[in-house]
C-alpha atoms as a PDB file:
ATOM      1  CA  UNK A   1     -27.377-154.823-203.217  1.00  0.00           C
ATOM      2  CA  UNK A   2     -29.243-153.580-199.838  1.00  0.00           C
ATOM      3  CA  UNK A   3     -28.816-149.516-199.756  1.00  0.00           C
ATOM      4  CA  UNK A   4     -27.581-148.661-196.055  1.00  0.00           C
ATOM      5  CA  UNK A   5     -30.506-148.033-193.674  1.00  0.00           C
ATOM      6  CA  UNK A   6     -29.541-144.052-192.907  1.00  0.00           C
ATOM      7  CA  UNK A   7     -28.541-143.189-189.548  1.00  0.00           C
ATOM      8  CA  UNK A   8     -30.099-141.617-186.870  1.00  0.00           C
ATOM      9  CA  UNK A   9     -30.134-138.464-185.565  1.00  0.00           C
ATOM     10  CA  UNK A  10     -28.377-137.114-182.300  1.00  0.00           C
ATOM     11  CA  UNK A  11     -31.683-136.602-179.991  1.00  0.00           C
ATOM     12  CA  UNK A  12     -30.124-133.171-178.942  1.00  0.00           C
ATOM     13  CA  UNK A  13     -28.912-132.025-182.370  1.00  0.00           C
ATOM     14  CA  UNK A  14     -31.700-133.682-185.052  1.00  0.00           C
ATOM     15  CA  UNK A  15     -29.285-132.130-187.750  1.00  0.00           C
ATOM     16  CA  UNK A  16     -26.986-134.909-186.585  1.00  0.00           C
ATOM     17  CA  UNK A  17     -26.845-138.145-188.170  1.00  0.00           C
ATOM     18  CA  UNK A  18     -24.702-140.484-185.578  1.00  0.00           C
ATOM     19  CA  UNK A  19     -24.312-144.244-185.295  1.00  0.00           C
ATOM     20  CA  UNK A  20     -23.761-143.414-181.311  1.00  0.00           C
ATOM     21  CA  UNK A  21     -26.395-144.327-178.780  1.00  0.00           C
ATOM     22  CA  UNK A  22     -26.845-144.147-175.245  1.00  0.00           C
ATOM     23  CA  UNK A  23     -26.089-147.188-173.307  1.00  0.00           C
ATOM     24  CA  UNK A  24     -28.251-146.176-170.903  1.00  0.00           C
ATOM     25  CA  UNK A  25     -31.891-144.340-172.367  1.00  0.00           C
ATOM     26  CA  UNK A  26     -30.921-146.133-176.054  1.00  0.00           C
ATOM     27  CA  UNK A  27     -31.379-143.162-177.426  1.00  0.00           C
ATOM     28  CA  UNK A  28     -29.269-141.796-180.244  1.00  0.00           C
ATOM     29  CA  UNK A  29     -26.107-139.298-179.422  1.00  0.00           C
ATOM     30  CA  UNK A  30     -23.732-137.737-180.976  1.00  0.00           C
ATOM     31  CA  UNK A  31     -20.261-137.624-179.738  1.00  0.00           C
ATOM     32  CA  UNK A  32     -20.592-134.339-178.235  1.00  0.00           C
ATOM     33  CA  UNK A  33     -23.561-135.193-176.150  1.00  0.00           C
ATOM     34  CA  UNK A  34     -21.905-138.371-174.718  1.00  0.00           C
ATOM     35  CA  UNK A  35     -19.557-138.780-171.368  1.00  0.00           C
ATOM     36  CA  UNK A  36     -17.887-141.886-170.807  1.00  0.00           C
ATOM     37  CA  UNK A  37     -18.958-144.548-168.208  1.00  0.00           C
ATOM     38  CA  UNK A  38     -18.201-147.504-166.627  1.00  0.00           C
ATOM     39  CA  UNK A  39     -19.883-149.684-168.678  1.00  0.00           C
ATOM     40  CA  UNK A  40     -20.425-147.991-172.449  1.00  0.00           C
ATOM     41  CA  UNK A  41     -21.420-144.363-173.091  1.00  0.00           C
ATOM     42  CA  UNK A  42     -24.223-142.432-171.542  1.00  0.00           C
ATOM     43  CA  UNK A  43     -26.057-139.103-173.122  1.00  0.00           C
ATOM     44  CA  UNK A  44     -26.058-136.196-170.984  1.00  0.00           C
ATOM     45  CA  UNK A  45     -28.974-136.373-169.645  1.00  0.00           C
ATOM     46  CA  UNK A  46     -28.533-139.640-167.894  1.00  0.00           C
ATOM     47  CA  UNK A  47     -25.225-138.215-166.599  1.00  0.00           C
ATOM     48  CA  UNK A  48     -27.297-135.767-164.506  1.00  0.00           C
ATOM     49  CA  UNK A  49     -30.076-137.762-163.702  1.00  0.00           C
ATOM     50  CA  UNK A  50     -27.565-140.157-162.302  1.00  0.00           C
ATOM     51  CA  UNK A  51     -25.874-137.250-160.108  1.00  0.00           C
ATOM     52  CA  UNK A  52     -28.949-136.398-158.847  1.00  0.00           C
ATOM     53  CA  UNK A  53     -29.974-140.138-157.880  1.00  0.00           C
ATOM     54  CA  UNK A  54     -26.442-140.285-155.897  1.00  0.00           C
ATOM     55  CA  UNK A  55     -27.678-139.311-151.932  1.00  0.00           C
ATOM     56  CA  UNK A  56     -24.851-136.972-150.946  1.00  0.00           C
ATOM     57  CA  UNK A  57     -22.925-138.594-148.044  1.00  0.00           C
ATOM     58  CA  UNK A  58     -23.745-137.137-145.144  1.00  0.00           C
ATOM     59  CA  UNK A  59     -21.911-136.707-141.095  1.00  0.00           C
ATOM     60  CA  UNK A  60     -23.718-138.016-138.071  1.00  0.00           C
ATOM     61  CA  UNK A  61     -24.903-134.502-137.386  1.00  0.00           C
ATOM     62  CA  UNK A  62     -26.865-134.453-141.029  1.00  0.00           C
ATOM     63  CA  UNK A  63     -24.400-132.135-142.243  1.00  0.00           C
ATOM     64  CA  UNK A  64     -23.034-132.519-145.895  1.00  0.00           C
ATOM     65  CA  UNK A  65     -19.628-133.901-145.604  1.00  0.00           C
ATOM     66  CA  UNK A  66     -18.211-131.427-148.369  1.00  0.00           C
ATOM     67  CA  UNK A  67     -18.347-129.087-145.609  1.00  0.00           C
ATOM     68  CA  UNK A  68     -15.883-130.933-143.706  1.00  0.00           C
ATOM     69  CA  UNK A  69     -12.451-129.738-145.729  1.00  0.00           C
ATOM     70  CA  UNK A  70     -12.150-126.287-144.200  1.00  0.00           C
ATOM     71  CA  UNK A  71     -13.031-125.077-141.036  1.00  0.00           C
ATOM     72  CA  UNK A  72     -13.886-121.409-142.035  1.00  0.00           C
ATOM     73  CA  UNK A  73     -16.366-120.718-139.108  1.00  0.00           C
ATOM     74  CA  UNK A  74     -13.763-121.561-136.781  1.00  0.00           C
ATOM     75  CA  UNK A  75     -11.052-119.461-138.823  1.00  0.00           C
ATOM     76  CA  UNK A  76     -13.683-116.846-138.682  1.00  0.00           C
ATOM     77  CA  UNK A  77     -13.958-116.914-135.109  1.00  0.00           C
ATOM     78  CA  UNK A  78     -10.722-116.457-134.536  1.00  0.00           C
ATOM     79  CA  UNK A  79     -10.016-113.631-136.944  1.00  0.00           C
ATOM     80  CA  UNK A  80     -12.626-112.218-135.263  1.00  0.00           C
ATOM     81  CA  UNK A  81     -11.489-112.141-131.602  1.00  0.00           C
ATOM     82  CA  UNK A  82      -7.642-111.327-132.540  1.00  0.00           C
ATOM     83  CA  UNK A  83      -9.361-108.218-134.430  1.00  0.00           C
ATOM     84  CA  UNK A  84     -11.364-107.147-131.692  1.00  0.00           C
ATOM     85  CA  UNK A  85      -8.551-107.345-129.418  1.00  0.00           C
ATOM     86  CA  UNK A  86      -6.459-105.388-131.845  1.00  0.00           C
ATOM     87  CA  UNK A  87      -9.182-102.939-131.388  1.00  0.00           C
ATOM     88  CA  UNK A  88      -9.149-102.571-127.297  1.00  0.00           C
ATOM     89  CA  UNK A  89      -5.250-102.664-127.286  1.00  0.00           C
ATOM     90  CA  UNK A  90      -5.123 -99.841-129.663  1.00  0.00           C
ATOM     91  CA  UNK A  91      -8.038 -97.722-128.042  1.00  0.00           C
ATOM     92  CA  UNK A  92      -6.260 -98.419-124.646  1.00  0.00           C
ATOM     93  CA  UNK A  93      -2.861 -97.813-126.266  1.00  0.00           C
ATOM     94  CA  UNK A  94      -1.669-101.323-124.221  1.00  0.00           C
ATOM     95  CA  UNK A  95      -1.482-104.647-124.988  1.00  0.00           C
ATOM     96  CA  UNK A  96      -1.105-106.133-121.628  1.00  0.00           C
ATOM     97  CA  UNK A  97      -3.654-103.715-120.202  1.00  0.00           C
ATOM     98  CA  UNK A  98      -6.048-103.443-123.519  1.00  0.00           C
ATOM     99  CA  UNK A  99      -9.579-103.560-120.683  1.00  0.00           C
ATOM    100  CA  UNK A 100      -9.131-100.258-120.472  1.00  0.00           C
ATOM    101  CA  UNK A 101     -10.378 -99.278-124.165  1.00  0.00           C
ATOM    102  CA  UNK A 102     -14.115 -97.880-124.323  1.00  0.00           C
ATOM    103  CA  UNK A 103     -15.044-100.629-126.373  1.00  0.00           C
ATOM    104  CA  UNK A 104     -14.133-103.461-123.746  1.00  0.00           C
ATOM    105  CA  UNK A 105     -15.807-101.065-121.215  1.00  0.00           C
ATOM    106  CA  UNK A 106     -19.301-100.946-123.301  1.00  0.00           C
ATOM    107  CA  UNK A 107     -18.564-104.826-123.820  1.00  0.00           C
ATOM    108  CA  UNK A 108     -17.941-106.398-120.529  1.00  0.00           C
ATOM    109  CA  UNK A 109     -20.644-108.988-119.156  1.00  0.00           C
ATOM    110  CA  UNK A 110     -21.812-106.728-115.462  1.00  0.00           C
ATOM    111  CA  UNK A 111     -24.694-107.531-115.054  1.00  0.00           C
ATOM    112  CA  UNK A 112     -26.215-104.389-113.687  1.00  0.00           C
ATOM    113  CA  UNK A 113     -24.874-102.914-116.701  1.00  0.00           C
ATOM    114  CA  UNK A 114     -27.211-105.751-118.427  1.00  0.00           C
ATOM    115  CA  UNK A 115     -30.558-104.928-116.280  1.00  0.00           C
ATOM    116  CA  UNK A 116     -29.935-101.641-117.843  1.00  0.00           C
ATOM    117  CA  UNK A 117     -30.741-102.280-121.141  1.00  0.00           C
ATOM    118  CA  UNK A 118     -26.966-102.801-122.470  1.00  0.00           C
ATOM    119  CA  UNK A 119     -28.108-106.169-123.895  1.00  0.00           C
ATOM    120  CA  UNK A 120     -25.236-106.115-126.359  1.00  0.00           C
ATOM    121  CA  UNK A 121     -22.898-107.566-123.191  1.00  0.00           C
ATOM    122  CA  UNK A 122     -24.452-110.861-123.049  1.00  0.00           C
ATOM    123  CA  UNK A 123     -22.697-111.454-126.167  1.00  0.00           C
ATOM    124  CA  UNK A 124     -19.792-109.185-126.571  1.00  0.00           C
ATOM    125  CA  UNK A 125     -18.536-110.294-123.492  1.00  0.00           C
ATOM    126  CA  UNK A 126     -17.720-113.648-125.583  1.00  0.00           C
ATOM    127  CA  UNK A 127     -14.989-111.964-127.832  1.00  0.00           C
ATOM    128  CA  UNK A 128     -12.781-109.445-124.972  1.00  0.00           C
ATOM    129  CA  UNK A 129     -10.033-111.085-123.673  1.00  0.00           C
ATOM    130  CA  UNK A 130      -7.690-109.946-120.411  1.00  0.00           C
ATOM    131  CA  UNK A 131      -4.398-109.754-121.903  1.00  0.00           C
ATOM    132  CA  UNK A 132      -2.464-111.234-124.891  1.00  0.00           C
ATOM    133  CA  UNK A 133      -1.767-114.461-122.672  1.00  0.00           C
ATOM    134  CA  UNK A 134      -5.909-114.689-122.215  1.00  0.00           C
ATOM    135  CA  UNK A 135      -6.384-114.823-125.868  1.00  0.00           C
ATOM    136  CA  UNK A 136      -2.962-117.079-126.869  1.00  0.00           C
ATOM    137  CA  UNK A 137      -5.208-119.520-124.893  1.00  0.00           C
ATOM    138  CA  UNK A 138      -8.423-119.460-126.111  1.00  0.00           C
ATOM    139  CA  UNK A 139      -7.560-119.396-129.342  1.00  0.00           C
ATOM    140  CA  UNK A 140      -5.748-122.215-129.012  1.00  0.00           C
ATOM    141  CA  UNK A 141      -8.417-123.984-127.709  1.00  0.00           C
ATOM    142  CA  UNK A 142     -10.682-122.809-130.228  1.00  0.00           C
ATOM    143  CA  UNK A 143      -8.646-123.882-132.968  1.00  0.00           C
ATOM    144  CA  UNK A 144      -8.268-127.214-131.644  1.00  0.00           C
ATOM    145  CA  UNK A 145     -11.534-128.372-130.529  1.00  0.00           C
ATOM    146  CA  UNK A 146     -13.691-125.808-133.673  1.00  0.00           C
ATOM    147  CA  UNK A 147     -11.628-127.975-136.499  1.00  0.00           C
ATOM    148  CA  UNK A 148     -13.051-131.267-135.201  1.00  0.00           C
ATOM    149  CA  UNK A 149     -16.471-129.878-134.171  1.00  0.00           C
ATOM    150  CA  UNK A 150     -17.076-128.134-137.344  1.00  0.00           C
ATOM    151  CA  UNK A 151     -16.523-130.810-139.479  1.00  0.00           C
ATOM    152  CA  UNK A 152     -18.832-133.333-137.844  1.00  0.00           C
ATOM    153  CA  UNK A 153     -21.829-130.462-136.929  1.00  0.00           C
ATOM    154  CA  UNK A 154     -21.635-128.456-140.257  1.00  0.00           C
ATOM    155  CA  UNK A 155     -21.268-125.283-140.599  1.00  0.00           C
ATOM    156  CA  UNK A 156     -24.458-123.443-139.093  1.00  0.00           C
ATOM    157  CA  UNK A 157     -24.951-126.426-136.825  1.00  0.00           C
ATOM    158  CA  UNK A 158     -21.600-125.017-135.251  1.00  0.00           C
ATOM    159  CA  UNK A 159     -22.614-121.573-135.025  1.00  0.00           C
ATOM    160  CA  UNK A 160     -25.384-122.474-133.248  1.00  0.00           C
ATOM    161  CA  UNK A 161     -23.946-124.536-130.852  1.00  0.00           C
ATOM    162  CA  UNK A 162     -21.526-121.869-130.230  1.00  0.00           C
ATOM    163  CA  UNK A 163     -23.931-119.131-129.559  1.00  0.00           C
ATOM    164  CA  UNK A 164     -25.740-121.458-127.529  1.00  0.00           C
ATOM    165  CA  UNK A 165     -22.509-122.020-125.243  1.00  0.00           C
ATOM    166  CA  UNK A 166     -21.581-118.259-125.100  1.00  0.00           C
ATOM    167  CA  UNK A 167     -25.151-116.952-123.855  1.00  0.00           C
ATOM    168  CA  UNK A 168     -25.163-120.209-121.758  1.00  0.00           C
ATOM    169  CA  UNK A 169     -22.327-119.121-120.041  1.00  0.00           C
ATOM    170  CA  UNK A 170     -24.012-114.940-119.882  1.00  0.00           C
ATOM    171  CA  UNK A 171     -26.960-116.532-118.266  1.00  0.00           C
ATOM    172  CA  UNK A 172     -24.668-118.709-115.490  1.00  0.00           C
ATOM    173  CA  UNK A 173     -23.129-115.374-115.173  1.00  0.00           C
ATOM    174  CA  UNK A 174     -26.256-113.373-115.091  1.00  0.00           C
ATOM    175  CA  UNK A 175     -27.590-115.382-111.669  1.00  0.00           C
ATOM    176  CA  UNK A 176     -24.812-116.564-110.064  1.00  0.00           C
ATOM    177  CA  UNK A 177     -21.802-113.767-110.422  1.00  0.00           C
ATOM    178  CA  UNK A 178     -23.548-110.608-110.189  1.00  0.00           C
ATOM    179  CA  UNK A 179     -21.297-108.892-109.247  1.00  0.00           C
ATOM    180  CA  UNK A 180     -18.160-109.244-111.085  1.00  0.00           C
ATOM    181  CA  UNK A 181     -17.554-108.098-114.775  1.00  0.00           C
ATOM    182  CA  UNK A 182     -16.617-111.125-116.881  1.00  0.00           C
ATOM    183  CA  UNK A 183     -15.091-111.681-120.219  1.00  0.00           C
ATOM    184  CA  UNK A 184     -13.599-114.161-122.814  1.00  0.00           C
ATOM    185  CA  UNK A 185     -14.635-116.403-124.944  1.00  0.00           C
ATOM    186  CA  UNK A 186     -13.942-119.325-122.062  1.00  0.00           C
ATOM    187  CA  UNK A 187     -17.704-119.914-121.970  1.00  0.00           C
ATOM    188  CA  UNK A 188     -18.455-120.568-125.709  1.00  0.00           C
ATOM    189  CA  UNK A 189     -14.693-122.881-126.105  1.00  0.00           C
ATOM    190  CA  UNK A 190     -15.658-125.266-122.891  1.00  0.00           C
ATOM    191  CA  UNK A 191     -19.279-125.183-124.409  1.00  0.00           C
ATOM    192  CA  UNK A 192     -17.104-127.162-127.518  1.00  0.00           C
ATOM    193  CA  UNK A 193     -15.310-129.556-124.933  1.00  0.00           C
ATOM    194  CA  UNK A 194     -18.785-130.733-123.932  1.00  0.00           C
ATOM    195  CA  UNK A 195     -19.832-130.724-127.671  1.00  0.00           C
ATOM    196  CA  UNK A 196     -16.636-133.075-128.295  1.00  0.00           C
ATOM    197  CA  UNK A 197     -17.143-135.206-125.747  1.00  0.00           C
ATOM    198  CA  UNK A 198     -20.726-135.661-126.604  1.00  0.00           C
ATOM    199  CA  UNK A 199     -19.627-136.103-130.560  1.00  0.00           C
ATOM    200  CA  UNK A 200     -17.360-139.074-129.359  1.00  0.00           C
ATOM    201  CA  UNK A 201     -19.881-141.090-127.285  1.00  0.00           C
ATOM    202  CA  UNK A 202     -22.322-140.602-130.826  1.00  0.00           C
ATOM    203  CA  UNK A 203     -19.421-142.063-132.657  1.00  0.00           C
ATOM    204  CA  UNK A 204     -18.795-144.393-130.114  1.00  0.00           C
ATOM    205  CA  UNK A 205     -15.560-143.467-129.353  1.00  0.00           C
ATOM    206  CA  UNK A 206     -14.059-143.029-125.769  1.00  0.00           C
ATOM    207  CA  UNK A 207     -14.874-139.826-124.765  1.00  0.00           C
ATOM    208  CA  UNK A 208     -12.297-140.104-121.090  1.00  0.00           C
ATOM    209  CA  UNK A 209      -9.112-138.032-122.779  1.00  0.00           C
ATOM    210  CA  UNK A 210     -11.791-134.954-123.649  1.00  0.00           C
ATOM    211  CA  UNK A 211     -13.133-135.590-119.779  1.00  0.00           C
ATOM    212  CA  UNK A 212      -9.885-135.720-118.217  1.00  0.00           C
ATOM    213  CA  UNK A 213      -9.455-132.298-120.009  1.00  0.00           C
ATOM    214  CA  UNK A 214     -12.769-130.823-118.776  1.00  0.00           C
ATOM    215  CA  UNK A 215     -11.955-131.845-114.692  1.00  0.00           C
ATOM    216  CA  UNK A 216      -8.358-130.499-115.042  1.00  0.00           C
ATOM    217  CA  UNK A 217      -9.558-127.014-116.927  1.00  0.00           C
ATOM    218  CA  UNK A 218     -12.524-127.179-114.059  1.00  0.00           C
ATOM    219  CA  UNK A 219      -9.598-127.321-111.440  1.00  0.00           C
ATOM    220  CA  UNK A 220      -7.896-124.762-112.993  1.00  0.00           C
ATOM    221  CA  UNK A 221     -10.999-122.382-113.194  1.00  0.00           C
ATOM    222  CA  UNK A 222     -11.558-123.340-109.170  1.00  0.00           C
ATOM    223  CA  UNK A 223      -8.190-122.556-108.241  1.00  0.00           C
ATOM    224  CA  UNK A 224      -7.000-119.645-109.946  1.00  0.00           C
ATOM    225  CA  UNK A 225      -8.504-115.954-108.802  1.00  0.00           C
ATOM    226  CA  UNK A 226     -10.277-114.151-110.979  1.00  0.00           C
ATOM    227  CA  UNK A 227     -11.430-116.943-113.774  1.00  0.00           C
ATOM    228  CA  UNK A 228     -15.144-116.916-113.954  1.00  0.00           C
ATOM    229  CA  UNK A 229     -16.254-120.512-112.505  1.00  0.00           C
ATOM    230  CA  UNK A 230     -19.810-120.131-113.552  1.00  0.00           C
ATOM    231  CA  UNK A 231     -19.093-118.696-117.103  1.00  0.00           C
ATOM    232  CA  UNK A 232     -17.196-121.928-117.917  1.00  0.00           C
ATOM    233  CA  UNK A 233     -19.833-124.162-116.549  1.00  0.00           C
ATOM    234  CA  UNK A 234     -22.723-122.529-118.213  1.00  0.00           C
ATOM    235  CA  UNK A 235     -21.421-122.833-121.137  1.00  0.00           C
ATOM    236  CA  UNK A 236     -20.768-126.441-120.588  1.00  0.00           C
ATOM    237  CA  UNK A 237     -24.001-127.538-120.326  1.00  0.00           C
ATOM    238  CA  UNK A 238     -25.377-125.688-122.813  1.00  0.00           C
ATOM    239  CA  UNK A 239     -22.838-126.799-124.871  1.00  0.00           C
ATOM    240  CA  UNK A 240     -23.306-130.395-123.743  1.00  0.00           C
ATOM    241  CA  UNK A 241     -27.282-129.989-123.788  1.00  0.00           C
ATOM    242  CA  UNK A 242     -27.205-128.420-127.975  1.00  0.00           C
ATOM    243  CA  UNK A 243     -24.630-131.355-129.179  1.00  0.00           C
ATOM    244  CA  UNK A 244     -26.969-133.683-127.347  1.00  0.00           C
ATOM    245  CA  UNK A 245     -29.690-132.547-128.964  1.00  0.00           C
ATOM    246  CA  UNK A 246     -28.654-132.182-132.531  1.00  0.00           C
ATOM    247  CA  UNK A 247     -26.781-136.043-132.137  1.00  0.00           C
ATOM    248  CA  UNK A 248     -29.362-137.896-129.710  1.00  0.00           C
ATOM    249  CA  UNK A 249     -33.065-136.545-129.442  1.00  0.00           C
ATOM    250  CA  UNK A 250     -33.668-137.243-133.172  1.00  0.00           C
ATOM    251  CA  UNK A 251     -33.120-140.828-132.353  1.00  0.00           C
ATOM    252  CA  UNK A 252     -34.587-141.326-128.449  1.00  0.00           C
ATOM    253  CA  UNK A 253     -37.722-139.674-129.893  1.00  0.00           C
ATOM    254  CA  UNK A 254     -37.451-141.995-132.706  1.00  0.00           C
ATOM    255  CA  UNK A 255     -37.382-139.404-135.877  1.00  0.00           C
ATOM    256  CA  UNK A 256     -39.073-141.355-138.830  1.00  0.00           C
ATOM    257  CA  UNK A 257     -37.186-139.663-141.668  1.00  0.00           C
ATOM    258  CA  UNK A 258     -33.357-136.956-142.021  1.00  0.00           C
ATOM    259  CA  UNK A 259     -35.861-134.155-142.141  1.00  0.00           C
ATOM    260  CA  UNK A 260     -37.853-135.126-138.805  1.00  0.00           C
ATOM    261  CA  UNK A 261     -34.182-135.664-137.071  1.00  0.00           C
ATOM    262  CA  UNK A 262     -32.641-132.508-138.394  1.00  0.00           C
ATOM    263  CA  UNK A 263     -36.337-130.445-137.357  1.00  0.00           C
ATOM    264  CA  UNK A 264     -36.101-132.087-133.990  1.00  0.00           C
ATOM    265  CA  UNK A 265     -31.928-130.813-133.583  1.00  0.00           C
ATOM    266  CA  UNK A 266     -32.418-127.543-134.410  1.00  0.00           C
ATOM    267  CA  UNK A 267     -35.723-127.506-132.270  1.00  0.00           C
ATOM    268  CA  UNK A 268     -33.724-128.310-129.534  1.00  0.00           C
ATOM    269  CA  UNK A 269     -30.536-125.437-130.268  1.00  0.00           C
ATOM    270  CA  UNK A 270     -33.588-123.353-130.682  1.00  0.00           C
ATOM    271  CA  UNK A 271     -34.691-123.857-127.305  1.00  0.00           C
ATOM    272  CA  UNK A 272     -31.366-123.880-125.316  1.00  0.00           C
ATOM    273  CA  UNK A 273     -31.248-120.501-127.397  1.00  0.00           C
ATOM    274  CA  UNK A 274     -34.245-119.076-125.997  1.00  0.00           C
ATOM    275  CA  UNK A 275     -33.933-120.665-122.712  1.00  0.00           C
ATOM    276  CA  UNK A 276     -30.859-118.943-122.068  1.00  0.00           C
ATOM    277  CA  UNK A 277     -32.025-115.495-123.480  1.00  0.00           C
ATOM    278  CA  UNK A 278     -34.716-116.001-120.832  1.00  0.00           C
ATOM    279  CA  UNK A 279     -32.702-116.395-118.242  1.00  0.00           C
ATOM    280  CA  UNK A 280     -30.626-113.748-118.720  1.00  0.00           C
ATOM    281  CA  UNK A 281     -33.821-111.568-119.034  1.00  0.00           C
ATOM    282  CA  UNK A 282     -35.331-113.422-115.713  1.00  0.00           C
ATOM    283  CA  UNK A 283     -31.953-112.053-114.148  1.00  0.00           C
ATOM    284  CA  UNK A 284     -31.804-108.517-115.478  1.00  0.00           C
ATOM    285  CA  UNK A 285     -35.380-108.220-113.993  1.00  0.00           C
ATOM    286  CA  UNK A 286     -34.407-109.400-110.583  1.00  0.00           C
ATOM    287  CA  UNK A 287     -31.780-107.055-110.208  1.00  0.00           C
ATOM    288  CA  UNK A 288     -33.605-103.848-112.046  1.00  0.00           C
END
């Protein structure tokens, strides 16, 4: 009688004898250092080379689409300009009349203010609000179009977009309403209509219901006193211009690889950035 041939040992534990194997490598396992699968058994470390082989699915933007289950930038936001306002309604003891608190005073987009060196403005400006009613509004707006944007852009793709709307809508300000004193975060949320609009058309969806929404808030900013036209608009284009850059110019200047497109969409935030910040500068000059 044949003695039994003796059995191998696990590859990770040589003190091991198993009659496992990997259906995978071939290699032999024991049953600690095997996961179930499909087809057989596989050792651990084909378990993580396999993770690592799976390409993580990805938005349109680039961004990874785990990011797309909370919106916390856009929660963030908000908390941020309900606090703030919290602040200038306590300061100013008034919630109706809370622009009369220091802080909204040192905050407040004049530009003069701006050619003096009070740079903080250009962005400050972006989180005071007029009046509870002021920031029911935006926020609402905010929380309806920053879901949706945030979950197709990413994260910091949305920030930057964001920031790009706000000081888009400082440097409108800047050159074209010199002299009034603006605030609200108006600029930055129609920088995100343009941003959803521009999202659609990439997805090939019919962008008309977010336009129809854009001509009537546009009427509304032309009619009512006191709503800053040229805030709004600025930051539409430059929230138009960012999206459009991030979602198109990788593929009209024919990006050969993810990297190359995601370089060339953050090349072109960066610039609408800088542009802006130049701008603003360009103004504060002319009227120093």
């Amino acid at each position: 009688m044949n003695p039994q041939p003796p059995a191998s040992a696990c590859f990770r534990h040589p003190d091991r004898p198993t009659g496992l194997a990997c259906t995978r490598c071939g290699r032999a396992a024991c049953p600690e250092c095997l996961r179930p699968a499909s087809v057989g058994q596989h050792c651990v470390d084909c378990v993580r080379q396999g993770q690592a082989d799976v390409r993580p699915v990805r938005t349109v933007a680039g961004a990874p689409a785990a990011q797309r289950s909370v919106p916390y930038v856009t929660y963030v936001l908000i908390a941020i300009n309900v606090a703030i306002f919290g602040i200038t309604a306590g300061q100013s003891h008034s919630i109706t009349s809370n622009y009369g608190s220091t802080l909204f005073y040192d905050w407040v987009l004049a530009p003069p203010r701006v050619a003096d060196g009070e740079w903080i403005r250009v962005l400050g400006t972006g989180f005071l609000h007029y009046g509870p009613l002021h920031l029911l509004v935006n926020m609402f707006a905010l929380f309806i179009l920053g879901r949706d944007c945030e979950m197709v852009l990413g994260r910091l793709r949305f920030i930057a977009v964001y920031l790009a709307s706000l000081l888009g809508g400082s440097a409108a300000v800047m050159w074209l309403a010199q002299d009034t004193a603006t605030a609200g975060a108006s600029g930055a949320i129609y920088g995100l209509f343009g941003a959803m609009a521009v999202i659609l058309l990439r997805l090939r969806q019919s962008p008309t219901q977010v336009l129809v929404l854009i001509a009537i808030n546009l009427l509304i900013s032309v009619s009512l006193p006191n709503v800053s036209l040229w805030g709004h608009l600025g930051g539409l284009a430059a929230g138009t211009l960012a999206t459009a850059g991030i979602l198109f110019l990788p593929q009209w200047l024919k990006a050969g690889s993810p990297q190359a497109a995601r370089t060339i969409g953050w090349g072109a935030v960066a610039g609408l950035v800088v542009g802006a910040l130049v701008l603003i500068a360009a103004a504060a000059a002319q009227l120093s």
